[in-house]
Protein backbone atom coordinates (compact mmCIF):
# COMPACT_ATOMS: atom_id res chain seq x y z
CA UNK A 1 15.83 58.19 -7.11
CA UNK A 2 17.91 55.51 -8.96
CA UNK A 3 16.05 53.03 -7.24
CA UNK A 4 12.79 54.54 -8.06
CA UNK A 5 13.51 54.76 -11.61
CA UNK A 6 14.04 51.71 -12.24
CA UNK A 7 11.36 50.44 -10.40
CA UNK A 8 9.34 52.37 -12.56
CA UNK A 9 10.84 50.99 -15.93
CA UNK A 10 10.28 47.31 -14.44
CA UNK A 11 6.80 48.36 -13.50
CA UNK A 12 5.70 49.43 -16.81
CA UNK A 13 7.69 46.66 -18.53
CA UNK A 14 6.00 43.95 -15.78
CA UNK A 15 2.25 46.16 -17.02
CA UNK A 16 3.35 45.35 -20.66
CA UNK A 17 3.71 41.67 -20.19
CA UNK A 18 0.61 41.61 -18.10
CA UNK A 19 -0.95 43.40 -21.52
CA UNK A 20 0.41 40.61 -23.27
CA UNK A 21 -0.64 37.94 -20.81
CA UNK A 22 -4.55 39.04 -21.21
CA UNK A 23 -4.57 39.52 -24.81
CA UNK A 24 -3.23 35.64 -25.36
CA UNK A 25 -5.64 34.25 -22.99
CA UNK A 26 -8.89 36.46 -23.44
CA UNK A 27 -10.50 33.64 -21.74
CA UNK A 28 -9.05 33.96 -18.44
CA UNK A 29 -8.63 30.94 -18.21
CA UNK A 30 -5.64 31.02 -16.32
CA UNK A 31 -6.27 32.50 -13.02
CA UNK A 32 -3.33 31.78 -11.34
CA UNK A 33 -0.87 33.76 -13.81
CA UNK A 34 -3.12 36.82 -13.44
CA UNK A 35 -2.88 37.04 -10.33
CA UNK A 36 0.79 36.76 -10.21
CA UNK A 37 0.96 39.33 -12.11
CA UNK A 38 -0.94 41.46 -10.50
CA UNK A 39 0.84 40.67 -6.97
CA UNK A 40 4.22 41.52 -8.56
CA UNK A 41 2.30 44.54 -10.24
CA UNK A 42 1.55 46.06 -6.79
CA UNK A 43 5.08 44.14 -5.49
CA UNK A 44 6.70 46.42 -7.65
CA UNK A 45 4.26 49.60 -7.29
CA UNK A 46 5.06 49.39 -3.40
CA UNK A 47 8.72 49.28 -4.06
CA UNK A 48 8.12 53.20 -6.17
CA UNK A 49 6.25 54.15 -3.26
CA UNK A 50 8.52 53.32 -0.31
CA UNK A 51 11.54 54.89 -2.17
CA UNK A 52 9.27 58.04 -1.83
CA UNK A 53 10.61 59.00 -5.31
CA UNK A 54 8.21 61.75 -6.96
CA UNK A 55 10.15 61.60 -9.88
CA UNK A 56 9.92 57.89 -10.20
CA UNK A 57 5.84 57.88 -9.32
CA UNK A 58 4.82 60.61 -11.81
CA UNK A 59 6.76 58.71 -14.16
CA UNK A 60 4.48 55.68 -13.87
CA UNK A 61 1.37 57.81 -13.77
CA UNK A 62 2.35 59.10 -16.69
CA UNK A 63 3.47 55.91 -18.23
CA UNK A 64 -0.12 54.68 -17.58
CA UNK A 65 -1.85 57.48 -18.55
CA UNK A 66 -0.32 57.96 -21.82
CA UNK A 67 -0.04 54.66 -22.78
CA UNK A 68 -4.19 54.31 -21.54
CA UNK A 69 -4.60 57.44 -23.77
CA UNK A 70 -2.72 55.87 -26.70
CA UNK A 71 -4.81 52.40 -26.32
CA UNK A 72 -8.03 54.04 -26.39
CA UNK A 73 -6.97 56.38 -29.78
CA UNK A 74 -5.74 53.00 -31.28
CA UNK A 75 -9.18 51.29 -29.76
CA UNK A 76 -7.14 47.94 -28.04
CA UNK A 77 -9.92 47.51 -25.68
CA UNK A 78 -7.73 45.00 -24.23
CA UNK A 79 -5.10 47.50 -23.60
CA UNK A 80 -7.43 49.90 -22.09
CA UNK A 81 -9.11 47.51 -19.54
CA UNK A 82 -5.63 45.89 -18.37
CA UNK A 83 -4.25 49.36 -17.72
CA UNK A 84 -7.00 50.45 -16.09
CA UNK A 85 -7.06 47.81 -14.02
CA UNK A 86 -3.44 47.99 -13.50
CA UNK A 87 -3.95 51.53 -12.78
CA UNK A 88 -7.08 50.78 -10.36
CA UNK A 89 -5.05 48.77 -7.94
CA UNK A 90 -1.93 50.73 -8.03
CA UNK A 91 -4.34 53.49 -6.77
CA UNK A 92 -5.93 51.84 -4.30
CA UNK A 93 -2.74 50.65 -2.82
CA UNK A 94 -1.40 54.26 -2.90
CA UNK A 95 -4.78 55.19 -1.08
CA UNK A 96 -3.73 52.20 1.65
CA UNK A 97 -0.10 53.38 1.65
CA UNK A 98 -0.91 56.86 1.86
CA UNK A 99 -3.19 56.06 4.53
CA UNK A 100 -0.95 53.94 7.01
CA UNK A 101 1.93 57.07 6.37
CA UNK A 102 0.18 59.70 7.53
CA UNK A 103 -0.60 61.36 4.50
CA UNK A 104 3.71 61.24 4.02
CA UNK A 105 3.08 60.70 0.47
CA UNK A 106 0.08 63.68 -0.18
CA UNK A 107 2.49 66.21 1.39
CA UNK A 108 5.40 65.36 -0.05
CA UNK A 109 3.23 65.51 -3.25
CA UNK A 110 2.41 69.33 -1.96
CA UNK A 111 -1.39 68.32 -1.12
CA UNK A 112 -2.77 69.82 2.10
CA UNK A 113 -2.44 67.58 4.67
CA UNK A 114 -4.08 67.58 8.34
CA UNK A 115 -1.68 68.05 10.89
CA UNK A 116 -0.58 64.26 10.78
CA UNK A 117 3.01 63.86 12.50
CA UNK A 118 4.34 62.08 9.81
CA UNK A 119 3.59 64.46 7.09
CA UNK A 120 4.80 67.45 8.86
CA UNK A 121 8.20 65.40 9.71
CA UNK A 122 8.15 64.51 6.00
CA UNK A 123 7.59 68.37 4.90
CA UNK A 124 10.13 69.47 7.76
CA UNK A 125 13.28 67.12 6.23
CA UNK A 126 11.95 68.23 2.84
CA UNK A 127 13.01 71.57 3.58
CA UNK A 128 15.68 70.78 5.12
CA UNK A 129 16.80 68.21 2.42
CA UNK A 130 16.69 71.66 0.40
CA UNK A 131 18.63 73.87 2.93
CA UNK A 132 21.30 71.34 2.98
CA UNK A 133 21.84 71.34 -0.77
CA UNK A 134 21.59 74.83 -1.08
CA UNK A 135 24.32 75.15 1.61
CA UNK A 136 26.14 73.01 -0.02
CA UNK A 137 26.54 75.12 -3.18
CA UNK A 138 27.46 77.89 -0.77
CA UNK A 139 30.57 75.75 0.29
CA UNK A 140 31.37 74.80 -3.26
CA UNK A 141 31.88 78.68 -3.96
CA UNK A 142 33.98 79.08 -1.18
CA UNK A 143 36.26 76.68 -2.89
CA UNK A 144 36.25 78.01 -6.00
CA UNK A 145 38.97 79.82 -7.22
CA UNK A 146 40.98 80.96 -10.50
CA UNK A 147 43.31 77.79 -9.82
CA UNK A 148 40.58 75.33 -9.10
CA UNK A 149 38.76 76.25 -12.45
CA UNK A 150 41.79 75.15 -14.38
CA UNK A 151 43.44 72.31 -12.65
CA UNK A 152 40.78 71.71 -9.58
CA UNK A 153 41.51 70.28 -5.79
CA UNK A 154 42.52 67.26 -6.59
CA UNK A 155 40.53 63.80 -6.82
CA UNK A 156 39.28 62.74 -3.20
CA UNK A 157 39.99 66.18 -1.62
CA UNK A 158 36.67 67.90 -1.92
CA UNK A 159 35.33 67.18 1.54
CA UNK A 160 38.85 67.25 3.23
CA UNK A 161 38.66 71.15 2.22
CA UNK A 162 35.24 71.68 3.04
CA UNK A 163 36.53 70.73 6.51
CA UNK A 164 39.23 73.31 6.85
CA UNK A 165 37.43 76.11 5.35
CA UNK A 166 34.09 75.49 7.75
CA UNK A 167 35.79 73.98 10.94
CA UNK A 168 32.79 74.59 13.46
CA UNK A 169 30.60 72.62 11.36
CA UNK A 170 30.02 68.89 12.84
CA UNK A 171 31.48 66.33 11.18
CA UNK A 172 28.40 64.66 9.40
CA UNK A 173 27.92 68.01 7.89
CA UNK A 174 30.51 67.96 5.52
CA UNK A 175 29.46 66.42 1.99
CA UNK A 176 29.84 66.97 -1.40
CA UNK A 177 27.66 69.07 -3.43
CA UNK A 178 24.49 67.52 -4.96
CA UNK A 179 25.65 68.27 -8.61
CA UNK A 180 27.81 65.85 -10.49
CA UNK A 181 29.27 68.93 -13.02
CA UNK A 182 30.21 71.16 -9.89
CA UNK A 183 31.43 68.28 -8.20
CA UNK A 184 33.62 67.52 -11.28
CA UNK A 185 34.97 70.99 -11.89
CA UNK A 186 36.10 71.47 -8.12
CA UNK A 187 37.80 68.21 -8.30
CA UNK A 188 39.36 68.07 -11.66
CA UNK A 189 38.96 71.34 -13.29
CA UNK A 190 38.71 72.30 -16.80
CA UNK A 191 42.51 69.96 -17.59
């Protein structure tokens, strides 16, 4: 997700300069920069989609769209036709992506997929991305105690007690929980 949002901050700060690029040289008569823009435009818009961040790609969508929205209330025609066709190819490269995954990205957007193998993989480790965190609060509970509250575990000793309370579990199954405030409060406690 880190990844993905910043991807998505370079992307729309990469769609800005491209905004700036066209309205400077209405002519066009620099080919070559607008289409280096537009490669690192879909450069960039490949790099959101292969970190298979939803957070990160409804940001940009809604970066474009609002920004498209506030361009045409303003009337910059010259916003409104570079975002759109910043927005046109970003689609159709979502289309392609979407396309050579399976549908990956349609299902893990919630859209009914045919039985593709990939999306159904892609729904199965969503749920159990979600089982896994969910357990993991479990464990945290287990931990928690009067004591721990005030003074916590100790830095570093989290997982090391995770391991003695669930012994049977493999060893790859012991992590921390998903939740930087829990995490802290086991560790450290309220001192």
């Amino acid at each position: 997700n880190m990844l993905g949002g910043f991807l998505a901050v370079v992307l729309v700060v990469l769609v800005y300069r491209f905004i700036v690029h066209e309205r400077r040289d209405a002519a066009l008569t620099r080919r070559r920069e607008r289409i280096r823009y537009v490669a690192a435009i879909l450069f960039l818009f490949s790099g959101v989609l292969i970190t298979f961040s939803r957070a990160a790609l409804i940001a940009v969508v809604l970066a474009f769209c609002g920004w498209c929205v506030y361009a045409w209330y303003t009337r910059r025609w010259m916003q409104v036709r570079a975002l759109a066709y910043s927005g046109a190819v970003c689609a159709l490269l979502f289309l392609v992506f979407n396309m050579m995954t399976g549908g990956a990205w349609l299902a893990r957007l919630g859209v009914p997929v045919a039985t593709y193998d990939t999306a159904y993989e892609q729904k199965r480790l969503d749920e159990r991305s979600a089982d896994e965190r969910i357990r993991a609060y479990y464990e945290a509970l287990v931990l928690w105690r009067p004591r721990t509250a005030v003074v916590g575990v100790g830095l570093g000793n989290y997982v090391p007690l995770i391991a003695r309370a669930f012994p049977s579990l493999p060893s790859y199954a012991y992590q921390p929980v998903h939740n930087a405030y829990v995490m802290t409060e086991l560790e450290i406690g309220l001192v």
